[in-house]
C-alpha atoms as a PDB file:
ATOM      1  CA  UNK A   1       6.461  10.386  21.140  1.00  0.00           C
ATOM      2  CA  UNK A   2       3.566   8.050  21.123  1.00  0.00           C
ATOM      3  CA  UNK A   3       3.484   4.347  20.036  1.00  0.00           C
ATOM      4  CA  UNK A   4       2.695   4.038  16.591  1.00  0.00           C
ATOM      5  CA  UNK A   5      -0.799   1.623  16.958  1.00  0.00           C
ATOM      6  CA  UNK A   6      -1.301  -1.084  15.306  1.00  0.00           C
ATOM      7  CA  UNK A   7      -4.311  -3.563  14.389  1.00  0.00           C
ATOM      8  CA  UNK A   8      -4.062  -7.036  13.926  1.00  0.00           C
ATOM      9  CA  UNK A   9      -6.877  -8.655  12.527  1.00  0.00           C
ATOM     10  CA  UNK A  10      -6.855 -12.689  12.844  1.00  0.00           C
ATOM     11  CA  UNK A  11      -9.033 -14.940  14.240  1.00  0.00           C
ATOM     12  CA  UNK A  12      -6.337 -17.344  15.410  1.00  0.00           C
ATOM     13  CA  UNK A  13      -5.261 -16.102  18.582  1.00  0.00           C
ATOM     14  CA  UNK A  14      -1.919 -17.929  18.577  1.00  0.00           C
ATOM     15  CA  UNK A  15      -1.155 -15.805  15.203  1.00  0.00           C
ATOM     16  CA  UNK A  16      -2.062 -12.918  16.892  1.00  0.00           C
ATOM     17  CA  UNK A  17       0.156 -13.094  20.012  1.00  0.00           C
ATOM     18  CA  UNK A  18       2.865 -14.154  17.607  1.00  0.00           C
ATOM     19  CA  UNK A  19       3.007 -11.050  15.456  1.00  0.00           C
ATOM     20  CA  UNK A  20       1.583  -8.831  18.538  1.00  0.00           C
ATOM     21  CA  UNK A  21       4.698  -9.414  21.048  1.00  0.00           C
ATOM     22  CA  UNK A  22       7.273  -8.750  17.536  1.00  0.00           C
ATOM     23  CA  UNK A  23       5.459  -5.684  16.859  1.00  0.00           C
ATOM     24  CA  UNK A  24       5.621  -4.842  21.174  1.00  0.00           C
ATOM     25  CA  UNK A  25       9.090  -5.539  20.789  1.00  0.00           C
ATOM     26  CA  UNK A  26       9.629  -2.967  18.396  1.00  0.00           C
ATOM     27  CA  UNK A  27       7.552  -0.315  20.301  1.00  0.00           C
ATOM     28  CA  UNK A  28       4.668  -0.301  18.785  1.00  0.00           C
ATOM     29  CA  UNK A  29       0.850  -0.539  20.369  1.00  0.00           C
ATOM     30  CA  UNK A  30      -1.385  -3.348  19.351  1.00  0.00           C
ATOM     31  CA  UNK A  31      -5.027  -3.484  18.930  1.00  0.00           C
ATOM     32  CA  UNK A  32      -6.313  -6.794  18.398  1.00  0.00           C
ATOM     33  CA  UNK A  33      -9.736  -8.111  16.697  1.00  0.00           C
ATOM     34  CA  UNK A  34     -10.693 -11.623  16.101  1.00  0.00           C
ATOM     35  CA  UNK A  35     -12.960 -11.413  13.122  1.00  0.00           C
ATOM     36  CA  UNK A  36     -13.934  -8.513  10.329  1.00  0.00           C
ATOM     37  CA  UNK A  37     -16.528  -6.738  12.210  1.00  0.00           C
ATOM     38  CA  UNK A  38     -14.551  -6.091  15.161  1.00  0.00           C
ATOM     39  CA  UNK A  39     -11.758  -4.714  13.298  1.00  0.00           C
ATOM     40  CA  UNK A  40     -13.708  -2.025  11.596  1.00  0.00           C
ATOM     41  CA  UNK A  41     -15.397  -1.466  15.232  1.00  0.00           C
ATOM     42  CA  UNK A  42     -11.608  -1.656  16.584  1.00  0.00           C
ATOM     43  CA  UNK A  43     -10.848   1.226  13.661  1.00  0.00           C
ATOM     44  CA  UNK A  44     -13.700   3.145  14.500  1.00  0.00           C
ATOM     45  CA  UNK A  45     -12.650   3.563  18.200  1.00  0.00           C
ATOM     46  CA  UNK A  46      -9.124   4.247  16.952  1.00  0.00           C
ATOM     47  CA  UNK A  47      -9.231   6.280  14.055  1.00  0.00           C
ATOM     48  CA  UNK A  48      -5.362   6.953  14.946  1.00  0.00           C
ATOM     49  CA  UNK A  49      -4.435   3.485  13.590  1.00  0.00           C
ATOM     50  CA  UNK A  50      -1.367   3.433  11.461  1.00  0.00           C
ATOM     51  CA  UNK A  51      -1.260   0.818   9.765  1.00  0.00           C
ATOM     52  CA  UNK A  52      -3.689  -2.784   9.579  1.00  0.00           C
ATOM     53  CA  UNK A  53      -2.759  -5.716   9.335  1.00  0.00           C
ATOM     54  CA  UNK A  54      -5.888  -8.144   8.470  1.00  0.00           C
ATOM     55  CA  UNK A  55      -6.277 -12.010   7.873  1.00  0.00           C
ATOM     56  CA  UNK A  56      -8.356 -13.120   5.080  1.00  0.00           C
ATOM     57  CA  UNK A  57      -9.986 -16.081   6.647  1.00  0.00           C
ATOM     58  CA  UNK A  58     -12.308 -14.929   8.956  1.00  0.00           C
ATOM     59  CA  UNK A  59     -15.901 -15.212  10.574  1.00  0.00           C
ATOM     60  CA  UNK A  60     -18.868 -13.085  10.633  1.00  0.00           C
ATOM     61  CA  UNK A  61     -16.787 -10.458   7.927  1.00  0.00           C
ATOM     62  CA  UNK A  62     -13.400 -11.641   5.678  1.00  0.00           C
ATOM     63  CA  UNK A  63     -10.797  -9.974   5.741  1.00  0.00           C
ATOM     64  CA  UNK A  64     -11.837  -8.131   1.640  1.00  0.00           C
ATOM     65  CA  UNK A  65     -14.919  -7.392   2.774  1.00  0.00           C
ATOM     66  CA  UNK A  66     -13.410  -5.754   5.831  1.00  0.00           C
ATOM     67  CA  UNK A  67     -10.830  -4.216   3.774  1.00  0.00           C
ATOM     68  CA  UNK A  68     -13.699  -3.053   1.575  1.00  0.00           C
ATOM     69  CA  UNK A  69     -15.773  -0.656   4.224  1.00  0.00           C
ATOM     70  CA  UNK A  70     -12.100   0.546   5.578  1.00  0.00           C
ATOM     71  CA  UNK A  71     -11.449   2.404   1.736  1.00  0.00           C
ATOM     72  CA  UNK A  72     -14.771   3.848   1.814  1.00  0.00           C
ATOM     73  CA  UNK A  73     -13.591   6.395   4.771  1.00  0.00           C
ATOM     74  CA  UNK A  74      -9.695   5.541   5.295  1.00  0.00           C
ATOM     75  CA  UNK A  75      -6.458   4.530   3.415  1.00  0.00           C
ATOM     76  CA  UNK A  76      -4.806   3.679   5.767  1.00  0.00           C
ATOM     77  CA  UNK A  77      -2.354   1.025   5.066  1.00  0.00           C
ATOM     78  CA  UNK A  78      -3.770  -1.998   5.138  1.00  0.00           C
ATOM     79  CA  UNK A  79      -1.303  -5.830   4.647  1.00  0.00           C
ATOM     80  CA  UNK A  80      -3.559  -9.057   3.590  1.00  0.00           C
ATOM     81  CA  UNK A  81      -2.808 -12.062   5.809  1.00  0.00           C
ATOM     82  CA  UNK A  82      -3.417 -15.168   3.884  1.00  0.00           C
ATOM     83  CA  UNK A  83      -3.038 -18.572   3.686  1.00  0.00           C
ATOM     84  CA  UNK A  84      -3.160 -18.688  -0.659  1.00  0.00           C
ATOM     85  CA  UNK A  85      -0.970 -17.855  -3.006  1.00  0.00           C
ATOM     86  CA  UNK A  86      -2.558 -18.093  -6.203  1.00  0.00           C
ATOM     87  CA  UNK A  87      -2.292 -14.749  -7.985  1.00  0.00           C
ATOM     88  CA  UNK A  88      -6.201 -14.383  -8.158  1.00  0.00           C
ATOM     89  CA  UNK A  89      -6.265 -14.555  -4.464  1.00  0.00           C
ATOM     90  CA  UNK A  90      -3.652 -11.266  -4.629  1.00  0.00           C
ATOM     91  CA  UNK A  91      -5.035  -9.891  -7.366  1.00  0.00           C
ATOM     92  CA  UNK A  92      -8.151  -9.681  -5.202  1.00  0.00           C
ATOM     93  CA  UNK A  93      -6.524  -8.193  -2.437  1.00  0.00           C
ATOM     94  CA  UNK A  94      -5.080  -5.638  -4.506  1.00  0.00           C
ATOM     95  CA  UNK A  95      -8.816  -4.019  -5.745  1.00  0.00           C
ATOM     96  CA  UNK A  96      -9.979  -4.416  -2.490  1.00  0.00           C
ATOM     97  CA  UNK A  97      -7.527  -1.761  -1.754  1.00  0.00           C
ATOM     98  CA  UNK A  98      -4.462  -3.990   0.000  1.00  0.00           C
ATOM     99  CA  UNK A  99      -1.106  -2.220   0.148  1.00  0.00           C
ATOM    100  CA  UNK A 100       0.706  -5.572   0.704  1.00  0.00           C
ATOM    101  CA  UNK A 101      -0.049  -9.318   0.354  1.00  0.00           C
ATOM    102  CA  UNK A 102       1.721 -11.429   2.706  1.00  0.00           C
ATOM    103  CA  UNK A 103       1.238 -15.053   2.439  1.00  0.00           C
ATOM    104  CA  UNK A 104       1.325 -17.788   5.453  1.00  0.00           C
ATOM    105  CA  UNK A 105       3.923 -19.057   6.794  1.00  0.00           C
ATOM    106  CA  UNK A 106       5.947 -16.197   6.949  1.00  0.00           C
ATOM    107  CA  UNK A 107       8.829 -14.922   8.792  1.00  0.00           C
ATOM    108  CA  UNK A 108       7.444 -12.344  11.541  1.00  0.00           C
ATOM    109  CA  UNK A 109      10.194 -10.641  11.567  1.00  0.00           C
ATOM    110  CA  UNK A 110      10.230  -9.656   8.005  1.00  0.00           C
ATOM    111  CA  UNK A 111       6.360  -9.149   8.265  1.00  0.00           C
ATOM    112  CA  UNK A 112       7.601  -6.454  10.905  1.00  0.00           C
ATOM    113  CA  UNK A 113      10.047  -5.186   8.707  1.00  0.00           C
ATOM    114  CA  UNK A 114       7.311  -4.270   5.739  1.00  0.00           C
ATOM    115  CA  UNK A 115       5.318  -2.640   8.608  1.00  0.00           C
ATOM    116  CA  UNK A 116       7.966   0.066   9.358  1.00  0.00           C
ATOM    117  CA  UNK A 117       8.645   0.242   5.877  1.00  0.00           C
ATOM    118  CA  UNK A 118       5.259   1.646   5.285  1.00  0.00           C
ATOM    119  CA  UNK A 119       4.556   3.472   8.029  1.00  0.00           C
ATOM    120  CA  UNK A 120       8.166   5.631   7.011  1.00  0.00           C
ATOM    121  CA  UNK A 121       7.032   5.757   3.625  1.00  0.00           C
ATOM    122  CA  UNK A 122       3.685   7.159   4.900  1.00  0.00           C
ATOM    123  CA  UNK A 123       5.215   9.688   7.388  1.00  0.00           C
ATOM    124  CA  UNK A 124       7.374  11.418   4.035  1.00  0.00           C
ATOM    125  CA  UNK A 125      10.227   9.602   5.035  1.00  0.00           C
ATOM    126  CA  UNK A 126      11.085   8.233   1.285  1.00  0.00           C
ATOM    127  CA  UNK A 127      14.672   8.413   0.432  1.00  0.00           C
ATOM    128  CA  UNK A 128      13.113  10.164  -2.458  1.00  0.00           C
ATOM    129  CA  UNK A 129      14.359  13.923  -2.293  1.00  0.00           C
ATOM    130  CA  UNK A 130      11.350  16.694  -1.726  1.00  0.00           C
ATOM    131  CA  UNK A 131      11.821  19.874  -3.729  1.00  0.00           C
ATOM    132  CA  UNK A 132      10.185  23.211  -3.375  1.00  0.00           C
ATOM    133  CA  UNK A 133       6.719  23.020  -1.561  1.00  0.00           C
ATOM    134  CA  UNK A 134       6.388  19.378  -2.491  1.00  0.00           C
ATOM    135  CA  UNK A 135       4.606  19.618  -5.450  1.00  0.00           C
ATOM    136  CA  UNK A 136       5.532  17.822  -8.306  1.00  0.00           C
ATOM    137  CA  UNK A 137       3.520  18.284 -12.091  1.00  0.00           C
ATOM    138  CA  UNK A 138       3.573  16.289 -15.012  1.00  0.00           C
ATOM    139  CA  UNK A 139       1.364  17.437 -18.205  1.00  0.00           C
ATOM    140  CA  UNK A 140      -2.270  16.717 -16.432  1.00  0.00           C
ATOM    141  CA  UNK A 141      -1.278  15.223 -13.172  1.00  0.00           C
ATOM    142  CA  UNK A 142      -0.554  17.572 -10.030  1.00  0.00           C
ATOM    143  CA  UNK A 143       1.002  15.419  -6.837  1.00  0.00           C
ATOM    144  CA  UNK A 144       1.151  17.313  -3.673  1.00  0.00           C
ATOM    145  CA  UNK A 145       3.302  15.214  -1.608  1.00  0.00           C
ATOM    146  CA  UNK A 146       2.803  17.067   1.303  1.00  0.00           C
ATOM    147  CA  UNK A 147      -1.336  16.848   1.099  1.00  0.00           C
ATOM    148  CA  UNK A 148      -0.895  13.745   0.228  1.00  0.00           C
ATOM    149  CA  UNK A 149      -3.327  14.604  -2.820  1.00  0.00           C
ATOM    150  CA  UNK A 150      -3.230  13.866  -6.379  1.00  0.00           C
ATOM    151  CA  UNK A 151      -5.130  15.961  -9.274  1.00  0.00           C
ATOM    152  CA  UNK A 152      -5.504  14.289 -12.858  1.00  0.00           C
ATOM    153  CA  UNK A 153      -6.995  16.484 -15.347  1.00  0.00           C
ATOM    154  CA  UNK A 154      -8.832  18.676 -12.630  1.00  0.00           C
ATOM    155  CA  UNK A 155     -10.282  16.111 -11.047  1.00  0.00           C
ATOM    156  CA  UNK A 156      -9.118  14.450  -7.531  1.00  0.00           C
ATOM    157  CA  UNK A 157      -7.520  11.104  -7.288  1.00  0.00           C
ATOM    158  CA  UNK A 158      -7.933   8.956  -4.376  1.00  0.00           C
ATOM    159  CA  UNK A 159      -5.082   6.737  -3.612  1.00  0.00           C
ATOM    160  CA  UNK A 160      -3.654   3.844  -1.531  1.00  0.00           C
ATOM    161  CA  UNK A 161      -0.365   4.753   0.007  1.00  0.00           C
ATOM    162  CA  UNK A 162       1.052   2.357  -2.473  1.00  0.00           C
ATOM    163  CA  UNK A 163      -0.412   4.138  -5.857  1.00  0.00           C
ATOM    164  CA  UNK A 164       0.415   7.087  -4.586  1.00  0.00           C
ATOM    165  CA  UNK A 165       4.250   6.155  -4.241  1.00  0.00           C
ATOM    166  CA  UNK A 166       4.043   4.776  -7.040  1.00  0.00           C
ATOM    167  CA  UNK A 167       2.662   7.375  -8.954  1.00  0.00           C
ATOM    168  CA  UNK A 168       5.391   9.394  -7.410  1.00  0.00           C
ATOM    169  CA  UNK A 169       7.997   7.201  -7.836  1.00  0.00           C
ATOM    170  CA  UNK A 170       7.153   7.544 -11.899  1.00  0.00           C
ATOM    171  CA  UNK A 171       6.659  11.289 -11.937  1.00  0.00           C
ATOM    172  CA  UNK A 172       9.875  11.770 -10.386  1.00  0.00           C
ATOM    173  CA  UNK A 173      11.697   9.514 -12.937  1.00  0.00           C
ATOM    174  CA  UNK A 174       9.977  11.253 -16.193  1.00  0.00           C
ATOM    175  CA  UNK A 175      10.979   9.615 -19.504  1.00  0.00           C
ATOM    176  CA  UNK A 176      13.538   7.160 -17.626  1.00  0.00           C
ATOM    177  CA  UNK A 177      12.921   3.487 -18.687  1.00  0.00           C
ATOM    178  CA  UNK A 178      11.927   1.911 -15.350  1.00  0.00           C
ATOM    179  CA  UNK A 179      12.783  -2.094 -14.805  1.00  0.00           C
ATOM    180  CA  UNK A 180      10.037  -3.749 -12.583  1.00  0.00           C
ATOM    181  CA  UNK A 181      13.041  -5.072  -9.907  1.00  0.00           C
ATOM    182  CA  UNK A 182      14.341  -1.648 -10.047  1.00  0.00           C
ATOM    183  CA  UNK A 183      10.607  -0.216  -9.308  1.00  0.00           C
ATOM    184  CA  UNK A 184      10.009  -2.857  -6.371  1.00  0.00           C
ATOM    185  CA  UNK A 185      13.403  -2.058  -4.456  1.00  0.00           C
ATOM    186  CA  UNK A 186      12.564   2.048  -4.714  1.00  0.00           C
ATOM    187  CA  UNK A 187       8.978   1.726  -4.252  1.00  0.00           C
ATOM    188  CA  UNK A 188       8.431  -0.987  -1.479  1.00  0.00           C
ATOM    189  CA  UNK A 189      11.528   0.242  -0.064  1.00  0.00           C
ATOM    190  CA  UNK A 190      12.870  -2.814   0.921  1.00  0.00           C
ATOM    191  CA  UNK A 191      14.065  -6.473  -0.072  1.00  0.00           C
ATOM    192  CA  UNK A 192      10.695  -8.156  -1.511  1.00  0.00           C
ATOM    193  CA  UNK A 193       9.787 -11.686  -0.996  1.00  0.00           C
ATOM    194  CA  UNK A 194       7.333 -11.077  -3.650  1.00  0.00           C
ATOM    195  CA  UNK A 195       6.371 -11.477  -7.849  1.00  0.00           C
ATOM    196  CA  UNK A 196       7.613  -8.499  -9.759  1.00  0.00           C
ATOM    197  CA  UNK A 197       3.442  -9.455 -11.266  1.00  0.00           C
ATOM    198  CA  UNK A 198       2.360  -7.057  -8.029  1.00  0.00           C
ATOM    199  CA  UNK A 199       3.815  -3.959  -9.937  1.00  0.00           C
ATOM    200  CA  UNK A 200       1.918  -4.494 -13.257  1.00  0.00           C
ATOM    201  CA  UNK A 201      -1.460  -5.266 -10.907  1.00  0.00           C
ATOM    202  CA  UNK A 202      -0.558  -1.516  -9.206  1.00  0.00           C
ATOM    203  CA  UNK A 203      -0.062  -0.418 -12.486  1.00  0.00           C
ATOM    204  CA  UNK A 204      -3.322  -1.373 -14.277  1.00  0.00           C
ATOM    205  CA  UNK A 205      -5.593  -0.284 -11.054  1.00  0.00           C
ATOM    206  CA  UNK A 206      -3.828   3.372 -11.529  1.00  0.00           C
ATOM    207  CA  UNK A 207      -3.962   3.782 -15.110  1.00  0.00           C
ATOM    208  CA  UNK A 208      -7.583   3.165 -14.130  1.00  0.00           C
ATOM    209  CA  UNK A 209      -7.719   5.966 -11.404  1.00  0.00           C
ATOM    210  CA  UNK A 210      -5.780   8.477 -13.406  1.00  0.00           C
ATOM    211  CA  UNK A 211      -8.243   8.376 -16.391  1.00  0.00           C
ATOM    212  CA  UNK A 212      -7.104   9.233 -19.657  1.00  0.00           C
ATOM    213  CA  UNK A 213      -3.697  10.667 -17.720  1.00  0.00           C
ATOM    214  CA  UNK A 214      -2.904   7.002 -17.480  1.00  0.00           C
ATOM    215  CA  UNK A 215      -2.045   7.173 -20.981  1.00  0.00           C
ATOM    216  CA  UNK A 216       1.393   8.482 -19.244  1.00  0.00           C
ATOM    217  CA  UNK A 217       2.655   5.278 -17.905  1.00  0.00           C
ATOM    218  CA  UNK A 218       4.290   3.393 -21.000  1.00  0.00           C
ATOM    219  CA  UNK A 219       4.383   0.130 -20.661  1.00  0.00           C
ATOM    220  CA  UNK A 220       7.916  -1.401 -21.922  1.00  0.00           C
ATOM    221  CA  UNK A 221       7.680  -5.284 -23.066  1.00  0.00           C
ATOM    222  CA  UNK A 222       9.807  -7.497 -21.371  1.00  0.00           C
ATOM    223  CA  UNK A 223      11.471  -4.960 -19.024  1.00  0.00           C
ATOM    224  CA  UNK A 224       9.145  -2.397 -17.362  1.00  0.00           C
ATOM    225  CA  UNK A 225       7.950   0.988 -17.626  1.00  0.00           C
ATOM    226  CA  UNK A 226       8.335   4.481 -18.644  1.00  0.00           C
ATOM    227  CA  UNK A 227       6.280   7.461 -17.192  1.00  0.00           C
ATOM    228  CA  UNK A 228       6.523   9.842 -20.451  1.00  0.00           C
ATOM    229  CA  UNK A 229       4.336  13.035 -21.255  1.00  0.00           C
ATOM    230  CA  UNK A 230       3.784  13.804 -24.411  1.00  0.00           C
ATOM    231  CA  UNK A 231       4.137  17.392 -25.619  1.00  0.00           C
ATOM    232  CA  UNK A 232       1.418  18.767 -27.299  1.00  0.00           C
END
């Protein structure tokens, strides 16, 4: 089986050995780029990429605007590199179309960890249990997990790997009051260094996608939420 490839975008080449000989040790390829327009021209020469991992800081083209021209053709998964943590700084990252938001200094070998975490959750291999032809439908909403394709109302839904989880994640707990720890260790799939904020942030930008469908996710003060169709 081929090396699952890998491009790290970073100016700083000392950051980009660093996380480049962790992810070698591991088996994967690496693809390197030094600022945002050679990563998309990296991308373009290997559409095959699985997963992106892209500074922030960087010259000629940042890392959001980078991220920006990769969602108008890709979503692949894409984790922010950066060196702030203020939640506007995520929060950007986020509607640029980021799947994770790693701040600096960080532990490479957790950094690694998150990679194979997504790259299983993007290959269908969820602990989450499949039934029939992978099609799961709640009131409005159609999610083929095997497509990879989500319907709302008719109308196709284009995801990030992480709102689509997420959105699968809910549909497959129906009615079930959902804490936002509980969501973050099923979901992300592994132990998160993170905010539980980054699940109401996913939240808001797919209530947004789904359309009036979004009405489904219930938002529970003080706790969570609670994916809940009402009957007609």
């Amino acid at each position: 089986m081929a090396a699952k490839k890998i491009l790290i975008a970073d100016d700083e080449s000392r950051m980009r050995k660093l996380i480049k000989d962790y992810l070698r040790r591991d088996g994967f390829e690496v693809i390197e780029a030094n600022d945002g327009l050679e990563a998309l021209a990296q991308f373009d020469l290997n559409p095959d990429t699985a997963l992106i991992i892209m500074d922030v800081m960087m010259p000629k083209l940042d890392g959001y605007g980078a991220l920006k021209k990769i969602r108008e053709k890709s979503q692949v998964p894409v984790i922010i590199l950066t060196a702030k943590s203020e939640e506007d700084d995520a929060l950007e990252g986020f509607n640029a179309g980021a799947d994770e938001f790693v701040t600096k200094p960080f532990s490479p070998k957790v950094l690694v960890a998150r990679v194979k975490a997504i790259i299983n959750r993007d290959e269908g291999g969820s602990s989450t249990a499949t039934t029939g032809d992978g099609t799961i439908t709640c009131g409005k909403i159609t999610l083929d997990e095997n497509a990879h394709t989500v319907t709302a109302d008719g109308e196709n839904v284009t995801l990030s790997v992480k709102e689509f989880d997420l959105l699968e994640y809910f549909m497959r707990n129906k009615g079930l009051a959902l804490s936002r720890e509980k969501i973050l260790n099923s979901v992300w799939d592994y132990d998160y260094f993170g905010d539980a904020r980054t699940i109401d942030t996913h939240v808001k930008k797919l209530r947004s996608k789904l359309g009036d469908c979004g009405n489904y996710i219930h938002t529970i003060w003080g706790m969570g939420y609670k994916f809940e169709v009402e009957d007609n």
